[in-house]
Protein backbone atom coordinates (compact mmCIF):
# COMPACT_ATOMS: atom_id res chain seq x y z
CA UNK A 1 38.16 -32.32 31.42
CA UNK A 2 37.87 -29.27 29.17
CA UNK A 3 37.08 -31.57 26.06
CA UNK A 4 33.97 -32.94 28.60
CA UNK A 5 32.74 -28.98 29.05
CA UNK A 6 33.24 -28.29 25.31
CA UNK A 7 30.82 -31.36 24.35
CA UNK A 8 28.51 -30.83 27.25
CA UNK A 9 28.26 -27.55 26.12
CA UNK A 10 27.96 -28.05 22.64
CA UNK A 11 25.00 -30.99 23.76
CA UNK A 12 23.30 -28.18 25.57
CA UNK A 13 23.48 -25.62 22.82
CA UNK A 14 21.94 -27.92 20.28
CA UNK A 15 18.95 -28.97 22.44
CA UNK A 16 18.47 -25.40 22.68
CA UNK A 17 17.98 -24.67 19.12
CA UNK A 18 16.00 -27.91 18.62
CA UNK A 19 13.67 -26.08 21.10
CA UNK A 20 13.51 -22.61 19.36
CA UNK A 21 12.62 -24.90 16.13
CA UNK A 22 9.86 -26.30 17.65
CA UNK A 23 8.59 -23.34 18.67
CA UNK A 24 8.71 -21.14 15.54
CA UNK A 25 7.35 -24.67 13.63
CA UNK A 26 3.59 -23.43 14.03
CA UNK A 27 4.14 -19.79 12.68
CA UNK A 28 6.26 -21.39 9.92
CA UNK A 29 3.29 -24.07 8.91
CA UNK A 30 0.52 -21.20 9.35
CA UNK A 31 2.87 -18.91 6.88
CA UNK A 32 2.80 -21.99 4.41
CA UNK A 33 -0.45 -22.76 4.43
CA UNK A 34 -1.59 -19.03 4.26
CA UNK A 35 1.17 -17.22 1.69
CA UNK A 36 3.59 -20.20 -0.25
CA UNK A 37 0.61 -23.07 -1.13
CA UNK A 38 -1.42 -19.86 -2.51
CA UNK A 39 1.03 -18.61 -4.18
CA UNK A 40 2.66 -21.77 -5.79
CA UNK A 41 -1.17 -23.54 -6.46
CA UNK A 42 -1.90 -19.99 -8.46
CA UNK A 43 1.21 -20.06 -10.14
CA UNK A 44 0.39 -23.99 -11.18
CA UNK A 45 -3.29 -23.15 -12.82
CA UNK A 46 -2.18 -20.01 -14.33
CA UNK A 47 -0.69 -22.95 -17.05
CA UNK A 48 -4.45 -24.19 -17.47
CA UNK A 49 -7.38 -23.41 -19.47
CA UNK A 50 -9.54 -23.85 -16.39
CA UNK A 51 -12.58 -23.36 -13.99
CA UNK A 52 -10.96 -25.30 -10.98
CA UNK A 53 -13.54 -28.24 -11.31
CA UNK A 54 -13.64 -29.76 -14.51
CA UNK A 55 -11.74 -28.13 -17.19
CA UNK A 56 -7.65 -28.70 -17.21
CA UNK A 57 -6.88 -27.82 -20.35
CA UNK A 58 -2.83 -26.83 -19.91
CA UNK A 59 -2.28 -24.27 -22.30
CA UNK A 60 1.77 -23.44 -20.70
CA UNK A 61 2.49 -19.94 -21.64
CA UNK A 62 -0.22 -18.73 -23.28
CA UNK A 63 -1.77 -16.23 -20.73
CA UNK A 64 1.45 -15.18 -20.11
CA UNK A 65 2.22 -13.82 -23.59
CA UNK A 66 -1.20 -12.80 -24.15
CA UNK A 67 -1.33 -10.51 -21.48
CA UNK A 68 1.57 -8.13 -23.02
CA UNK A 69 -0.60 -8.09 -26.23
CA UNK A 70 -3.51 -7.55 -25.02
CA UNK A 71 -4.52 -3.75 -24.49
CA UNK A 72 -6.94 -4.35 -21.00
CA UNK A 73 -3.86 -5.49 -19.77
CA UNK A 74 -1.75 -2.50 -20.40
CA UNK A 75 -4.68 -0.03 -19.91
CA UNK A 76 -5.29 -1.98 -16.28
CA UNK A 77 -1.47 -1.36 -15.05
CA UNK A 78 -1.51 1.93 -16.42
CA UNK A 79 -4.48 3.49 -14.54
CA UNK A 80 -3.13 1.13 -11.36
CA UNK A 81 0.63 3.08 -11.70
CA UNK A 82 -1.35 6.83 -11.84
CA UNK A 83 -3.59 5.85 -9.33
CA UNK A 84 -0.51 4.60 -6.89
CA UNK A 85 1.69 7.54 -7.79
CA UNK A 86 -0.88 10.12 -6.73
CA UNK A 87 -2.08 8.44 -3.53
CA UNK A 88 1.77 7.78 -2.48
CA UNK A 89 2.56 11.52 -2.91
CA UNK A 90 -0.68 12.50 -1.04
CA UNK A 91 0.29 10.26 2.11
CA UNK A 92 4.07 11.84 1.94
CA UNK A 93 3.18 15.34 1.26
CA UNK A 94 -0.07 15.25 3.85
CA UNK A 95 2.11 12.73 6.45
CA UNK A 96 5.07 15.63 6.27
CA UNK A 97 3.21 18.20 6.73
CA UNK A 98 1.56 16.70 9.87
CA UNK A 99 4.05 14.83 11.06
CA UNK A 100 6.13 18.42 11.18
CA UNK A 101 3.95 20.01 13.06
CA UNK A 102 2.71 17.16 15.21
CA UNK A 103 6.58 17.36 16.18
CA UNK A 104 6.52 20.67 17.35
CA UNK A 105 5.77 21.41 21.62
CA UNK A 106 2.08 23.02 21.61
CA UNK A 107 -0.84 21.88 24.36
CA UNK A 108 -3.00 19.29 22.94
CA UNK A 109 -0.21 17.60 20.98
CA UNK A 110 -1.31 14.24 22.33
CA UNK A 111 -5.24 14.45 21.35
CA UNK A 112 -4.15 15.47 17.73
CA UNK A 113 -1.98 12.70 16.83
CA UNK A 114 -4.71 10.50 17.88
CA UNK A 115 -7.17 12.19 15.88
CA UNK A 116 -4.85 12.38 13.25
CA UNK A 117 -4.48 8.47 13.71
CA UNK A 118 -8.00 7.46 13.41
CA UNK A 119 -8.35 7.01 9.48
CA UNK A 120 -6.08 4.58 9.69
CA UNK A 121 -7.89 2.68 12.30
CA UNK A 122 -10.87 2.47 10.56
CA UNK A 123 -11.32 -0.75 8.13
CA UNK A 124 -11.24 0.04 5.16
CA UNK A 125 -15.12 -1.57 3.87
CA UNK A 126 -16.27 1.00 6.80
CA UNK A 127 -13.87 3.87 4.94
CA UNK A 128 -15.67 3.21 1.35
CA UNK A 129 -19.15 2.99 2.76
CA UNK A 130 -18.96 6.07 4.47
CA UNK A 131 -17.68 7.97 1.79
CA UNK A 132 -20.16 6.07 -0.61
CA UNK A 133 -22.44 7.72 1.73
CA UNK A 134 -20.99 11.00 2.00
CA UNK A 135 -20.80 11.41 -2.00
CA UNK A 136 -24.05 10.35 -2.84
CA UNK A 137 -25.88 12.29 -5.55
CA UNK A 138 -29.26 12.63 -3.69
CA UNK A 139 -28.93 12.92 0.09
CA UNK A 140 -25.07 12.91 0.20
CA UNK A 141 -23.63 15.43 2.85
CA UNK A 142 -20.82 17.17 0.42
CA UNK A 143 -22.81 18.25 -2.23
CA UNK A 144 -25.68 19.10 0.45
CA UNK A 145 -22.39 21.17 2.42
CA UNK A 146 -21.41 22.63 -1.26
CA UNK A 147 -24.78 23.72 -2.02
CA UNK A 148 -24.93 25.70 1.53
CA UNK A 149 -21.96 27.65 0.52
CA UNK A 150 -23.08 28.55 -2.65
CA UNK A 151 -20.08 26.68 -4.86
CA UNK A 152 -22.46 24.00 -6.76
CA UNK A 153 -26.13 24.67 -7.94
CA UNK A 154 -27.22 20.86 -8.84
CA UNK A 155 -26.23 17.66 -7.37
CA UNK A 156 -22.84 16.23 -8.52
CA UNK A 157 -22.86 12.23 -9.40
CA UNK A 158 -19.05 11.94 -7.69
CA UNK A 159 -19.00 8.14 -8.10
CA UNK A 160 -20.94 7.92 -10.92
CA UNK A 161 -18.99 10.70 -13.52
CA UNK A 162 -16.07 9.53 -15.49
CA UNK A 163 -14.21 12.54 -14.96
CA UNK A 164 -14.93 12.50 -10.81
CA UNK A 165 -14.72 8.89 -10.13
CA UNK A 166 -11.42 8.47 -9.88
CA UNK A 167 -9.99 12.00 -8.55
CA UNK A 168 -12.72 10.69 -5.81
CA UNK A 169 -11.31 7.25 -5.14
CA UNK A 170 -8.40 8.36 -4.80
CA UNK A 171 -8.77 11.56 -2.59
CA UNK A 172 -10.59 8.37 -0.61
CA UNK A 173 -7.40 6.13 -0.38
CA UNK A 174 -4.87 9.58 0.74
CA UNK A 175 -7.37 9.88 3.65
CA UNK A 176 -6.99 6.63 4.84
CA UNK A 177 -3.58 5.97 4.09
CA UNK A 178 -1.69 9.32 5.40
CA UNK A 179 -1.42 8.22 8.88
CA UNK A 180 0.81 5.53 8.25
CA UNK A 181 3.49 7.36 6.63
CA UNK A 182 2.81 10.05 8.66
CA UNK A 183 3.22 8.23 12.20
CA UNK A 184 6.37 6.64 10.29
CA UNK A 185 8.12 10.13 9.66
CA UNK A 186 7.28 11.65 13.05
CA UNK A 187 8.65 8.98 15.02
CA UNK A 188 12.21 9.87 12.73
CA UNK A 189 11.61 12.88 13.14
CA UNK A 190 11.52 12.68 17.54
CA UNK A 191 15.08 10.58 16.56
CA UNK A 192 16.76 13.19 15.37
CA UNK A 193 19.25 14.33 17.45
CA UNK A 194 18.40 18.43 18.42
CA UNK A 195 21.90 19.11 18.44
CA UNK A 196 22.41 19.05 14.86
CA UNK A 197 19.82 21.57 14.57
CA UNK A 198 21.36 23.69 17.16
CA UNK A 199 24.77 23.59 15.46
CA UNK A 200 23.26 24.23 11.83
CA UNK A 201 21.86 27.56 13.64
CA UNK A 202 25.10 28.39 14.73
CA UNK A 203 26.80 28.24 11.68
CA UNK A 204 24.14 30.20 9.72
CA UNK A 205 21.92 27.68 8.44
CA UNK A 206 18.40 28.66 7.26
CA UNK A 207 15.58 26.49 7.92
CA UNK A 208 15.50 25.47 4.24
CA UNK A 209 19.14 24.28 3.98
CA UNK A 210 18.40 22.60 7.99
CA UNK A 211 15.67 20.20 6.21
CA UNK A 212 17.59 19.38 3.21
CA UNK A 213 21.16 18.55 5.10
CA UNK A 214 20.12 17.12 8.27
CA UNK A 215 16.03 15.98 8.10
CA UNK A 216 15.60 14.34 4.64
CA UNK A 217 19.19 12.38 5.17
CA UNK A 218 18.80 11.72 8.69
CA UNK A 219 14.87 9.89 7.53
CA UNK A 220 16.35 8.26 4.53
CA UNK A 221 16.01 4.60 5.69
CA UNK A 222 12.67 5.30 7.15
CA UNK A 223 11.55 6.84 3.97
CA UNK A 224 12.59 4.23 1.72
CA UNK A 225 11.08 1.40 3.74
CA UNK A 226 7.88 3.81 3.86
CA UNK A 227 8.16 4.23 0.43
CA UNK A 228 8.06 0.50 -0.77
CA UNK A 229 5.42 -0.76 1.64
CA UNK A 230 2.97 2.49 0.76
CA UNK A 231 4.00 1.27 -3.08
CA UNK A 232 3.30 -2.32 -2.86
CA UNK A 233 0.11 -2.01 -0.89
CA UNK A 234 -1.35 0.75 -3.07
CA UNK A 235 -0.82 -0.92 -5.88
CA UNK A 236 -2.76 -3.62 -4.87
CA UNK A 237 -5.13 -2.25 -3.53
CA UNK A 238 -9.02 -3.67 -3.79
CA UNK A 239 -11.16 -3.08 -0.62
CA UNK A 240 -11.68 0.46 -1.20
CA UNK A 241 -12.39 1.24 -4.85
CA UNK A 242 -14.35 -2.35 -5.18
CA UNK A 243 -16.89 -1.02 -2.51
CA UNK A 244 -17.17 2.64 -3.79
CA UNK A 245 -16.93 2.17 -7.40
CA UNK A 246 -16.96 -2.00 -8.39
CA UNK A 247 -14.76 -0.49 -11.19
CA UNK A 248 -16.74 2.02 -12.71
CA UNK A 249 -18.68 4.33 -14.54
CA UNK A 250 -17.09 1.86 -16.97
CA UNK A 251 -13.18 1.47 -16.42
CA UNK A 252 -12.41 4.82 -15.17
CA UNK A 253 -11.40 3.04 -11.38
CA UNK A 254 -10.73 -0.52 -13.19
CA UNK A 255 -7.27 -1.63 -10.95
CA UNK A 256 -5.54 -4.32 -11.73
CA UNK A 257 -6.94 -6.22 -8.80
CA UNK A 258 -10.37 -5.69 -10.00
CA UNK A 259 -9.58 -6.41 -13.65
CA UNK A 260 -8.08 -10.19 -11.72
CA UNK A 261 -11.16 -10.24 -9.53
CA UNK A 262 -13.27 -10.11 -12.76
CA UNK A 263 -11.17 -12.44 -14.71
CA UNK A 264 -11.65 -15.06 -12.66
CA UNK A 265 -15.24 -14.82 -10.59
CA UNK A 266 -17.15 -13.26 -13.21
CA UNK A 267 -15.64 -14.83 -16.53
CA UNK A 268 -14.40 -17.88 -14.64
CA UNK A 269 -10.94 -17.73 -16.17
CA UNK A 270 -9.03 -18.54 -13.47
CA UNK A 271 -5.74 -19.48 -15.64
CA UNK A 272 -5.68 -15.95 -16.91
CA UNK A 273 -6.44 -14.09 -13.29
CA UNK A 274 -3.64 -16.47 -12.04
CA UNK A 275 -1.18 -15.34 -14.99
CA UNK A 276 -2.06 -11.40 -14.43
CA UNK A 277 -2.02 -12.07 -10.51
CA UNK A 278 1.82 -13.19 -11.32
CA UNK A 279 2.89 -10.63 -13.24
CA UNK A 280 1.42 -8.47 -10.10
CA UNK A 281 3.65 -9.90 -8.30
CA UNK A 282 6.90 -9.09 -10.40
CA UNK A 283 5.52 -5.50 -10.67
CA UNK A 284 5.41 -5.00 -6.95
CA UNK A 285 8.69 -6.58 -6.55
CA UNK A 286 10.55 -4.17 -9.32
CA UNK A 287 8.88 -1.36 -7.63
CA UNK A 288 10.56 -2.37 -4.28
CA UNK A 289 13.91 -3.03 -6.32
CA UNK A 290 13.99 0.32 -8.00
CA UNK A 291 13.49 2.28 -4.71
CA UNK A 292 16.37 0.76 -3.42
CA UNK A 293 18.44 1.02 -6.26
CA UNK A 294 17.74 4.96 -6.51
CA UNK A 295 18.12 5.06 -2.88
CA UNK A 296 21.01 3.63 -2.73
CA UNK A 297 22.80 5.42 -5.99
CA UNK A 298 20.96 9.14 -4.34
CA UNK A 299 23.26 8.36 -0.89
């Protein structure tokens, strides 16, 4: 009798995962045919000489190997690595700040983290053409705002100098990107147990030595996921800067995913954009391994 229940069990408990199969099958074919064929059909032409029509010309390796000769290459990844390490550190030094004192009990706490919120909600197209509009040399509100306080005489080109460009693109990207990391921290933050505090204060513990031994370990594991998405993303990034800047003045905002985007829509080398758009892919994924390594060896 009990070997009838056992098997009538076990009957029952396989129909049910044969059910929960079906049902994830949809969101498993849609994640095929949206991330793995794109990936695996760009890693497959980045072995060709082509322009996706009529020119196979399998050349294996070559893009591969040409890309850590070739100085674009280097000079691409370079300016993409600056550019992510400064708009990373804006969104954790801005989202601390804010999320700190968003944290605190004051009246109105509610309408300013929703304020706060609102770059992020914004696409990011919208973001770039409305600072394209506020930075424009001739009837641009900033240098209109600056001129009213006295602290420029003459227009400034911000999108058009070399030397502004990218300070600008990037001031850009910390503005719309701060709210993530910034929600992230505060809700770790409202984890935090107020009794370790309370304790800390009892024993003599300054504000300083509170925030080093109980805040920055308690938000470790939200900080390094933080980390490694804000990473990733940034590094990739190509809304923003290819609305506001398309690259320019010359290379000064050339990422890596416009140097790919030009590779392979404007000089139809799609074997070559596929190659660099692989070793994109390795980069972002050592980024994420190093955080957690240091993460890991820093607990």
């Amino acid at each position: 009798m009990n070997f009838m229940n056992k098997n009538g069990t076990a009957k029952i408990k396989v129909k049910s995962q044969r059910q929960g199969y079906y049902f994830t099958l949809p969101i498993v074919v849609m994640l095929a045919a949206l991330i793995i064929y794109p990936m695996v059909y760009g890693f497959y032409i980045s072995f060709f000489n082509t322009n996706l029509v009529t020119k196979w010309n399998f050349v294996g390796f070559k893009y591969y190997a040409a890309a850590f000769k070739e100085a674009a290459f280097y000079q691409s990844v370079l300016l993409t690595t600056t550019f992510m390490i400064l708009v990373v550190a804006g969104h954790f030094i801005l989202g601390f700040i804010l999320a700190t004192l968003l944290n605190r009990e004051f009246k109105g706490r509610t309408v300013f983290r929703v304020i706060f919120m609102l770059p992020w909600f914004f696409p990011e197209a919208v973001v770039a053409l409305l600072f394209t509009w506020i930075m424009n040399p001739m009837y641009g509100i900033l240098n209109s705002a600056l001129k009213g306080l006295g602290l420029i005489s003459t227009n400034i080109s911000w999108l058009g100098s070399k030397e502004l460009a990218f300070p600008a693109v990037v001031f850009v990207c910390i503005w719309k990107g701060f709210p993530l990391v910034m929600t992230m921290i505060l809700a770790g933050l409202q984890s935090i147990s107020k009794d370790y505090y309370e304790a800390a204060e009892i024993d003599g513990a300054s504000k300083l030595a509170q925030f080093r031994y109980i805040t920055v370990p308690s938000l470790k594991p939200i900080l390094t996921t933080v980390l490694i998405l804000d990473c990733v993303w940034w590094f990739k990034q190509y809304t923003l800067v290819y609305t506001m800047t398309a690259g320019g003045p010359g290379t000064a905002t050339n990422l890596i995913s416009l140097s790919i985007y030009g590779t392979a829509f404007n000089d139809l080398r799609f074997g070559k954009a596929s190659a660099w758009g692989i070793l994109v892919f390795f980069i972002c994924y050592l980024i994420s391994l190093v955080s957690k390594v240091v993460t890991r060896e820093n607990e």
